[in-house]
Every structure is written in structure tokens, then in C-alpha cells.
C-alpha atoms as a PDB file:
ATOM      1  CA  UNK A   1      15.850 -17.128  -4.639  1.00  0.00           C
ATOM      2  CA  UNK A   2      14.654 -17.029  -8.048  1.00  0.00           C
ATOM      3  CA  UNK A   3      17.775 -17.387 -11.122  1.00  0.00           C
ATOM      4  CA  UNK A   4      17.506 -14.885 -13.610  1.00  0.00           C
ATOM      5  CA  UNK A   5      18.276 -16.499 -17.351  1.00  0.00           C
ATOM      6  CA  UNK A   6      19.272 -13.982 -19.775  1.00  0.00           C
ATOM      7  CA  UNK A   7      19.533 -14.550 -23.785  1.00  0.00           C
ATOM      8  CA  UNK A   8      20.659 -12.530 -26.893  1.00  0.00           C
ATOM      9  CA  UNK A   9      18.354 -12.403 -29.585  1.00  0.00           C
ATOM     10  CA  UNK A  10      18.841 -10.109 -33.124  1.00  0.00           C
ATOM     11  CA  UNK A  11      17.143  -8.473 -36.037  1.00  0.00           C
ATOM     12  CA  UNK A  12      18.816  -6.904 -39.411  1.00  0.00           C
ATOM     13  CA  UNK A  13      18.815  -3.903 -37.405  1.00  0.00           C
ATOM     14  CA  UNK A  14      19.646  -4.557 -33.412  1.00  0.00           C
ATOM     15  CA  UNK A  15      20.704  -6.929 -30.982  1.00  0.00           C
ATOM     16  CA  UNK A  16      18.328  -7.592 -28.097  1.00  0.00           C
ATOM     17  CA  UNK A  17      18.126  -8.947 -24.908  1.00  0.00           C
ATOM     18  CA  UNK A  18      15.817 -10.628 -22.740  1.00  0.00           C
ATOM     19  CA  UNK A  19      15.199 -12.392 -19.498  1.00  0.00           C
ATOM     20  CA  UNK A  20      13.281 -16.110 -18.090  1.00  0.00           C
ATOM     21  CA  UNK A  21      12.771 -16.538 -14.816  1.00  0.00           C
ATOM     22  CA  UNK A  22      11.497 -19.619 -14.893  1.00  0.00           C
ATOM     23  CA  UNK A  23      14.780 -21.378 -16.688  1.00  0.00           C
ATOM     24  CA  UNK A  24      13.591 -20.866 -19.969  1.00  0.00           C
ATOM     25  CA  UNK A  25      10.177 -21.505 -19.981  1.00  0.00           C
ATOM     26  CA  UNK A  26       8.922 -18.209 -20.377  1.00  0.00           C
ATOM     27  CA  UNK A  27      10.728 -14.816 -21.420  1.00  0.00           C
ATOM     28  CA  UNK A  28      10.190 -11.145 -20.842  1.00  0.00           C
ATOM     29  CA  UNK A  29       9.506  -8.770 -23.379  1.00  0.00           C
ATOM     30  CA  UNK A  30      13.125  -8.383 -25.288  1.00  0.00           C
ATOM     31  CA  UNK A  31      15.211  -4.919 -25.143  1.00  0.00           C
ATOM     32  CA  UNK A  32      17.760  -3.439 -28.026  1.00  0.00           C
ATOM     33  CA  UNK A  33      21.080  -3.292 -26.342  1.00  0.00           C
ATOM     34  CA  UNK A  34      22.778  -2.430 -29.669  1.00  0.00           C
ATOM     35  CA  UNK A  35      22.216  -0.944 -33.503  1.00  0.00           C
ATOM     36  CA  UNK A  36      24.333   1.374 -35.509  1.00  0.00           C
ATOM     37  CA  UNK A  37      22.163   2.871 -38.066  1.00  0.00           C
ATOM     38  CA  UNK A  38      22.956   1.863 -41.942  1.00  0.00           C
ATOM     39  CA  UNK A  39      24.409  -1.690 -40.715  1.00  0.00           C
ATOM     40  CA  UNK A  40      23.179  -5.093 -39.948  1.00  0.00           C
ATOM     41  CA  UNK A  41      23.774  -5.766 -36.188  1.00  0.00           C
ATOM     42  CA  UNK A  42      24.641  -9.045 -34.388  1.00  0.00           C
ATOM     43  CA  UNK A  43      25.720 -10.796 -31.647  1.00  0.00           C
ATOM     44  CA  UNK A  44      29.344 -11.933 -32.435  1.00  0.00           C
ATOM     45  CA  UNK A  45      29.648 -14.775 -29.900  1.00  0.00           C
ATOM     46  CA  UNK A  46      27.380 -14.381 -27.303  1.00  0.00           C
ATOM     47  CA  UNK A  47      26.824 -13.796 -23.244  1.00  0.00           C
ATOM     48  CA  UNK A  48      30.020 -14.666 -21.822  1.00  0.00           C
ATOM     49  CA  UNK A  49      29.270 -14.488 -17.860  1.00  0.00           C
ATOM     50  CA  UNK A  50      32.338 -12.436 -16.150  1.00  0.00           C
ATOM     51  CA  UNK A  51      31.807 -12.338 -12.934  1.00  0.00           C
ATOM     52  CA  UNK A  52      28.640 -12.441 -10.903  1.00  0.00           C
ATOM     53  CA  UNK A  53      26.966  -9.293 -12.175  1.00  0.00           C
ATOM     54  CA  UNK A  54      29.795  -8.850 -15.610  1.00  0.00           C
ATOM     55  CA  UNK A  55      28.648  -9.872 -18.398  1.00  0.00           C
ATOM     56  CA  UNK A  56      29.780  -9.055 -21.681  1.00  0.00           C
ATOM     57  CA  UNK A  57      27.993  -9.926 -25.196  1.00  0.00           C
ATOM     58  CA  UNK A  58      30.155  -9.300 -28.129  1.00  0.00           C
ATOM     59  CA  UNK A  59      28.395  -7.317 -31.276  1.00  0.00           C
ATOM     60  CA  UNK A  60      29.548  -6.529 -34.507  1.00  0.00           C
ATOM     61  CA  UNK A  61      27.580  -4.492 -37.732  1.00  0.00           C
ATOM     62  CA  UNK A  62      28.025  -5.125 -41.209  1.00  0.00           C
ATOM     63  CA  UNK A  63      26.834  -4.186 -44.748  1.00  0.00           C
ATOM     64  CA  UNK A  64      26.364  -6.852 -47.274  1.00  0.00           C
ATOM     65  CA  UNK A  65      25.982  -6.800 -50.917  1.00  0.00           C
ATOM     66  CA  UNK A  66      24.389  -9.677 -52.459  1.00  0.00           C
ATOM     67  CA  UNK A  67      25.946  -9.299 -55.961  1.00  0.00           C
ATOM     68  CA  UNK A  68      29.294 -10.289 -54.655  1.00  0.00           C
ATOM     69  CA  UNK A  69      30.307 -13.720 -54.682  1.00  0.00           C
ATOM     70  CA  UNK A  70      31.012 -15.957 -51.639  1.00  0.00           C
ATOM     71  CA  UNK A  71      29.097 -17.556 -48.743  1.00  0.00           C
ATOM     72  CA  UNK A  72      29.813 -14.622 -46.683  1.00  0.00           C
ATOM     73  CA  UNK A  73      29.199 -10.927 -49.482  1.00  0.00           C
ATOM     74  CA  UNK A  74      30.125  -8.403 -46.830  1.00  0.00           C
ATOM     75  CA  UNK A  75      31.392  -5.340 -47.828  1.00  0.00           C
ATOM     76  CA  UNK A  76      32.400  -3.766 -44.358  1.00  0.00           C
ATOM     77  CA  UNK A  77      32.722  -5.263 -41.032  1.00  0.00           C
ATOM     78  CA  UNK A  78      33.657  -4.184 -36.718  1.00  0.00           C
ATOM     79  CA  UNK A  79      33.400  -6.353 -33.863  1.00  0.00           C
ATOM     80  CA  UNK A  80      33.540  -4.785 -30.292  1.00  0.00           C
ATOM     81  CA  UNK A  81      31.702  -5.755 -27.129  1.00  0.00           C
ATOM     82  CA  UNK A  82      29.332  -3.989 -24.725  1.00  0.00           C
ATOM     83  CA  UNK A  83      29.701  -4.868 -21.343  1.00  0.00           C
ATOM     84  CA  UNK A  84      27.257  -5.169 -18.375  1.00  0.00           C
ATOM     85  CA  UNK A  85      28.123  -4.704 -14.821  1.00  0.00           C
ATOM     86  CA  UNK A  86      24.905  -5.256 -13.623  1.00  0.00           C
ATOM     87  CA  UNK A  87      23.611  -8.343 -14.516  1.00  0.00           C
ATOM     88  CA  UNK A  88      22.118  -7.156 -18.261  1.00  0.00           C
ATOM     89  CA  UNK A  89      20.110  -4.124 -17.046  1.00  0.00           C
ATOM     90  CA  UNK A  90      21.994  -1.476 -18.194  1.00  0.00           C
ATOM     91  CA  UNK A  91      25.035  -1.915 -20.810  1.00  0.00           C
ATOM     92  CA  UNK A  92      28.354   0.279 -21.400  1.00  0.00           C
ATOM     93  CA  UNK A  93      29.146   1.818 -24.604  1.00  0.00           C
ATOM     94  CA  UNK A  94      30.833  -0.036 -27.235  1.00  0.00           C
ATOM     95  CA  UNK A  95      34.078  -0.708 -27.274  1.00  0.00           C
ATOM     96  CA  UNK A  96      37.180   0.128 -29.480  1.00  0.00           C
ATOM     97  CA  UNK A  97      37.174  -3.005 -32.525  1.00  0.00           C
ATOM     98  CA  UNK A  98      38.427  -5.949 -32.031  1.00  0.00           C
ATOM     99  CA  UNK A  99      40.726  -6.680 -35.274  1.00  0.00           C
ATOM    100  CA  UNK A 100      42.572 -10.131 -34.639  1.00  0.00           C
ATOM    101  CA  UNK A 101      42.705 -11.117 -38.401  1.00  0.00           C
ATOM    102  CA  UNK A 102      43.706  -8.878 -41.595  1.00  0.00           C
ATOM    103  CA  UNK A 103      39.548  -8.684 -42.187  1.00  0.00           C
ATOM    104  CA  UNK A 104      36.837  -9.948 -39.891  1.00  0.00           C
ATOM    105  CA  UNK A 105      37.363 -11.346 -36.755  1.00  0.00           C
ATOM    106  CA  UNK A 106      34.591 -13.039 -34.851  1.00  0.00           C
ATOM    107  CA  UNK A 107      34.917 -13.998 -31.142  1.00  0.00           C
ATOM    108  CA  UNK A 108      33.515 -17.417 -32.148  1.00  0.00           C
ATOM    109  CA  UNK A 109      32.047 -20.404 -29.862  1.00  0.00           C
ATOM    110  CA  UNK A 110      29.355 -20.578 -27.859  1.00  0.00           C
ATOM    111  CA  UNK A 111      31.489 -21.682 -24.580  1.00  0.00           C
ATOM    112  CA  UNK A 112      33.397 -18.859 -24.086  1.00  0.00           C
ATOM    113  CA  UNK A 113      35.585 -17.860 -22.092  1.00  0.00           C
ATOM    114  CA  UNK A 114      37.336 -20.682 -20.325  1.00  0.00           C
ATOM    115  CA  UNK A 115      39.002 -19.983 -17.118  1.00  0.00           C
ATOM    116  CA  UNK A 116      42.745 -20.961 -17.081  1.00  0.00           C
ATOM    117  CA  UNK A 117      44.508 -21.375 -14.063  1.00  0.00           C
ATOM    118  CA  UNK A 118      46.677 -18.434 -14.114  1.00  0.00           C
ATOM    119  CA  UNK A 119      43.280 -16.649 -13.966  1.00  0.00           C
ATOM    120  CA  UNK A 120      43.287 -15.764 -17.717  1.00  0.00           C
ATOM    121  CA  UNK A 121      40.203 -16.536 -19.475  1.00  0.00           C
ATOM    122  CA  UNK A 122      41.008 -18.558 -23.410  1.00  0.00           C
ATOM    123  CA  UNK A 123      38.562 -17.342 -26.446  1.00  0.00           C
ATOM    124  CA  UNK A 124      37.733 -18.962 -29.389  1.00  0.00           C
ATOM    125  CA  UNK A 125      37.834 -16.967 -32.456  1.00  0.00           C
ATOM    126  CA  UNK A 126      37.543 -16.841 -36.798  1.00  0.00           C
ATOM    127  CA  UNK A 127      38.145 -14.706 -38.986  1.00  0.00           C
ATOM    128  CA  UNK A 128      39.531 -13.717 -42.675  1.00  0.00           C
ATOM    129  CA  UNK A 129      42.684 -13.118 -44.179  1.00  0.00           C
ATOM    130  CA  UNK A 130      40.672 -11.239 -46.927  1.00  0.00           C
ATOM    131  CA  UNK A 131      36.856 -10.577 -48.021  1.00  0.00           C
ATOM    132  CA  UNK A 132      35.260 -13.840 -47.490  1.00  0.00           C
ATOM    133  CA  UNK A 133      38.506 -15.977 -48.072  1.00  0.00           C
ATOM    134  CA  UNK A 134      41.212 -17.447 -46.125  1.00  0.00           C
ATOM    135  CA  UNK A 135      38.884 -18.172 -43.061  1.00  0.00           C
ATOM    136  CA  UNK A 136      41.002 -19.242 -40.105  1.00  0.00           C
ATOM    137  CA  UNK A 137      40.188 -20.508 -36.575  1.00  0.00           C
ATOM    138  CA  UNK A 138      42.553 -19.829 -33.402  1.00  0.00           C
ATOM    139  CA  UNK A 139      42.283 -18.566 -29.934  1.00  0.00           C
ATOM    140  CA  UNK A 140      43.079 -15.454 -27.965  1.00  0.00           C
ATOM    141  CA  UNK A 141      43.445 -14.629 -24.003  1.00  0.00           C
ATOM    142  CA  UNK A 142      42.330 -11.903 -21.863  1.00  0.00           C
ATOM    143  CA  UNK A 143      43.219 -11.663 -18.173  1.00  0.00           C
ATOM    144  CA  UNK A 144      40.234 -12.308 -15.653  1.00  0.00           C
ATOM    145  CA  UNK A 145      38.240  -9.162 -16.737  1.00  0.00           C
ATOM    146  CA  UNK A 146      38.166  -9.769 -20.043  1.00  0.00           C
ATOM    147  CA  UNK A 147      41.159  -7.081 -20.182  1.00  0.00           C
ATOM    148  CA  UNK A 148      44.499  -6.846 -22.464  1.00  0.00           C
ATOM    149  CA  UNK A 149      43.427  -8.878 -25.491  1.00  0.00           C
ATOM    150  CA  UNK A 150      46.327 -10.843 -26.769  1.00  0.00           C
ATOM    151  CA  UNK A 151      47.024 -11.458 -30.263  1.00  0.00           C
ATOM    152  CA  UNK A 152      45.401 -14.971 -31.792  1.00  0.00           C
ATOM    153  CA  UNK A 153      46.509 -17.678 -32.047  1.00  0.00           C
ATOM    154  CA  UNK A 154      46.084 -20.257 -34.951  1.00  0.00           C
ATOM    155  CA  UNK A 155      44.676 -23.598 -34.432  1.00  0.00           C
ATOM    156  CA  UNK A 156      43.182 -24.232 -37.769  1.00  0.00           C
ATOM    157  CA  UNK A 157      44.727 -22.648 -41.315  1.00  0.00           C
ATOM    158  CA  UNK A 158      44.757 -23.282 -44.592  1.00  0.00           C
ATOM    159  CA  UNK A 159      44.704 -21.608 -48.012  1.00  0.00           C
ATOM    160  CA  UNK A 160      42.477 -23.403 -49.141  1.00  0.00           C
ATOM    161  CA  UNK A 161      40.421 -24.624 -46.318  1.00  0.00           C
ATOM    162  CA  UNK A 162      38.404 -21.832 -45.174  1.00  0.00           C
ATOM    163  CA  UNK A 163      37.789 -23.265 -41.080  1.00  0.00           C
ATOM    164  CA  UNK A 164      35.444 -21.264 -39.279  1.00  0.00           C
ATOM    165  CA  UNK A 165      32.434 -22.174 -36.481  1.00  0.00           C
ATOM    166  CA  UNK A 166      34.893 -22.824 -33.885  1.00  0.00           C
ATOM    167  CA  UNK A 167      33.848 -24.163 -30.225  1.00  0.00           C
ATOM    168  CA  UNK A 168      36.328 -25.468 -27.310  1.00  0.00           C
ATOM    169  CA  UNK A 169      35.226 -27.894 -24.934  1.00  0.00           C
ATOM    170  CA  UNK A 170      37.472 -28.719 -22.192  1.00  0.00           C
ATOM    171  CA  UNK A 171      38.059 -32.452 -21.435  1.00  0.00           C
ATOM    172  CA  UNK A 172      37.920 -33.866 -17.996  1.00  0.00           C
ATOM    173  CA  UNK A 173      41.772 -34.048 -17.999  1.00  0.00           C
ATOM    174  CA  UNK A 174      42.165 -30.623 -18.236  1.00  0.00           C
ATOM    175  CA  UNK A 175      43.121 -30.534 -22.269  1.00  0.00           C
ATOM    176  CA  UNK A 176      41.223 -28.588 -24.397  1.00  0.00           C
ATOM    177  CA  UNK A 177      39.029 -29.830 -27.592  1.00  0.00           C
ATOM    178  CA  UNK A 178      38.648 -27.967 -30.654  1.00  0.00           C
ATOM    179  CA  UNK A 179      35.498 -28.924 -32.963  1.00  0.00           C
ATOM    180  CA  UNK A 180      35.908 -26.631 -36.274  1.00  0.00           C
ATOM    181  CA  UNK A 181      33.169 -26.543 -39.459  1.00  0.00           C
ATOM    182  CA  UNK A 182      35.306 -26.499 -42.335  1.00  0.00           C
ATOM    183  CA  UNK A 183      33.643 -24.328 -45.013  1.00  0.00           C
ATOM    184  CA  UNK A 184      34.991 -25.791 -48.511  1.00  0.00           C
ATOM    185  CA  UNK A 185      33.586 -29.322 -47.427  1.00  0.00           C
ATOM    186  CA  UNK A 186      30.751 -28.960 -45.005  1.00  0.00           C
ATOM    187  CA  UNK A 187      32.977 -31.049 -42.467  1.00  0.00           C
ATOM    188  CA  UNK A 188      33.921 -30.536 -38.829  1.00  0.00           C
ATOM    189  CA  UNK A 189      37.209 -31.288 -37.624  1.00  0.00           C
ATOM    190  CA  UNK A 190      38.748 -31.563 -34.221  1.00  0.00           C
END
């Protein structure tokens, strides 16, 4: 049996899709799987792998204006997810937003979801307290199906800290590893 690899890939206007067959040595011609006309499109956090035929990417569109100040000059901002129940061949509509923070929220690290053993699945997230300030890092839970969001969780906060790029790792004992980019002074933290 041959294993299917599939990747997200994005443009200013649409998030795409694509599949290897060959584990990443060659890919197939890449599809849009979302766009929302007027905005910049992205992936917000990647494939997260479900089940054995769910798999959910999480997107978000945004406007930006360059003559406001910051590293991040967005004027407006949603995060949702589209969901696949067929392996990445066909994709649902998107989802309600996903607010976890005042301002943007960003389903953040590029191991998500970890399985608990209660069957919940843990998220890493970031997001803003305002527009491009206060950047905080925490986590959320979903149940198995990536169901009943809960509200975050802080890990990482500061006023004037700005944390963000957030990945979990979990250690061989079982405990879980945050590595977080600070944003004021280019450092990661853990």
C-alpha cells in the first residue's frame, strides 16, 4: 500500500493543498481549499491528522495596512478551520471563528493536537490582547473530534513581552515542553 503525504501550501490570496506519494519526493499539482475575496488567506497552524480519514487545517484571512506600525500591521483578522473527512479530497465549509484572545488568535505550533489520556486532544495557541500588542501564548482543549473548544489557557504573558511562535513537544515522561519566540528580544523560551 502506497502512503499518501499531504501538505498546505498558500498565496496572498488562497490556501492550497497538495499530495506526495512518494514521502515527499515528488508532489501533485496543488488545489485551493480556501480564499475569501478582499483578504489575505493562510493556514493558521496547519494539518492536524484527526482520525484516519479527519483532518482538519486551520485558516484564517486578514487585511493589512503597511502604514501602521508594528511587526504584525493588520487591520482585521478570523481564524476558523475547514475540516476533511476524507483524507483531503473534499473539505467542509468554514467554520464559525475561533476568538480565544481579545484580538487575533492563532492555533499556533506545528505539533498539534496532542492526545491526552482522557481522550482530549491539547492545542497550542497565540494571540493579542490588542492590534499587534500584548502577544500571549497558552493552550486550549477540544475533546477527541476536535469538538467543544475550551477557553485558553496562559502559559506565557507579559505586558511587555509580546510571546508568540508557540510549539509543545511532549517529553518521554509524559510532561509537556513549551518552546516560545519571544518577540521584543528575538529569544525563545521554554
Amino acid at each position: 500500500m502506497v502512503s499518501r503525504t499531504l501538505r498546505a501550501t498558500v498565496t496572498l490570496a488562497a490556501v492550497f493543498v497538495a499530495w506526495s506519494d512518494d514521502d515527499g519526493a515528488t508532489w501533485d499539482e496543488p488545489f485551493p481549499v480556501f480564499a475569501n475575496p478582499g483578504w489575505q488567506s493562510l493556514p493558521m497552524g496547519g494539518l492536524a491528522v484527526l482520525g484516519p480519514e479527519f483532518v482538519r487545517l486551520t485558516v484564517g484571512r486578514l487585511k493589512v495596512d503597511p502604514s501602521l506600525p508594528g511587526d504584525e500591521p493588520i487591520t482585521d483578522w478570523f481564524t476558523g478551520f475547514i475540516d476533511s473527512h476524507d483524507g483531503g479530497r473534499t473539505w467542509s465549509e468554514l467554520s464559525p471563528e475561533v476568538r480565544l484572545f481579545p484580538t487575533w488568535t492563532e492555533p499556533y505550533g506545528a505539533s498539534n493536537p496532542h492526545s491526552l489520556s482522557d481522550g482530549r486532544l491539547l492545542w497550542a495557541t497565540i494571540g493579542t490582547v490588542g492590534r499587534d500588542e500584548g502577544w500571549q501564548s497558552g493552550v486550549f482543549w477540544t475533546d477527541a473530534d476536535g469538538g467543544g473548544i475550551s477557553q485558553v489557557t496562559l502559559i506565557a504573558a507579559g505586558p511587555d513581552r509580546n510571546y508568540a511562535d508557540t510549539d509543545l513537544a511532549r517529553l518521554p515522561d509524559g510532561r509537556f515542553l513549551a518552546v516560545i519566540r519571544e518577540m521584543v528580544t528575538r529569544r525563545s523560551h521554554q
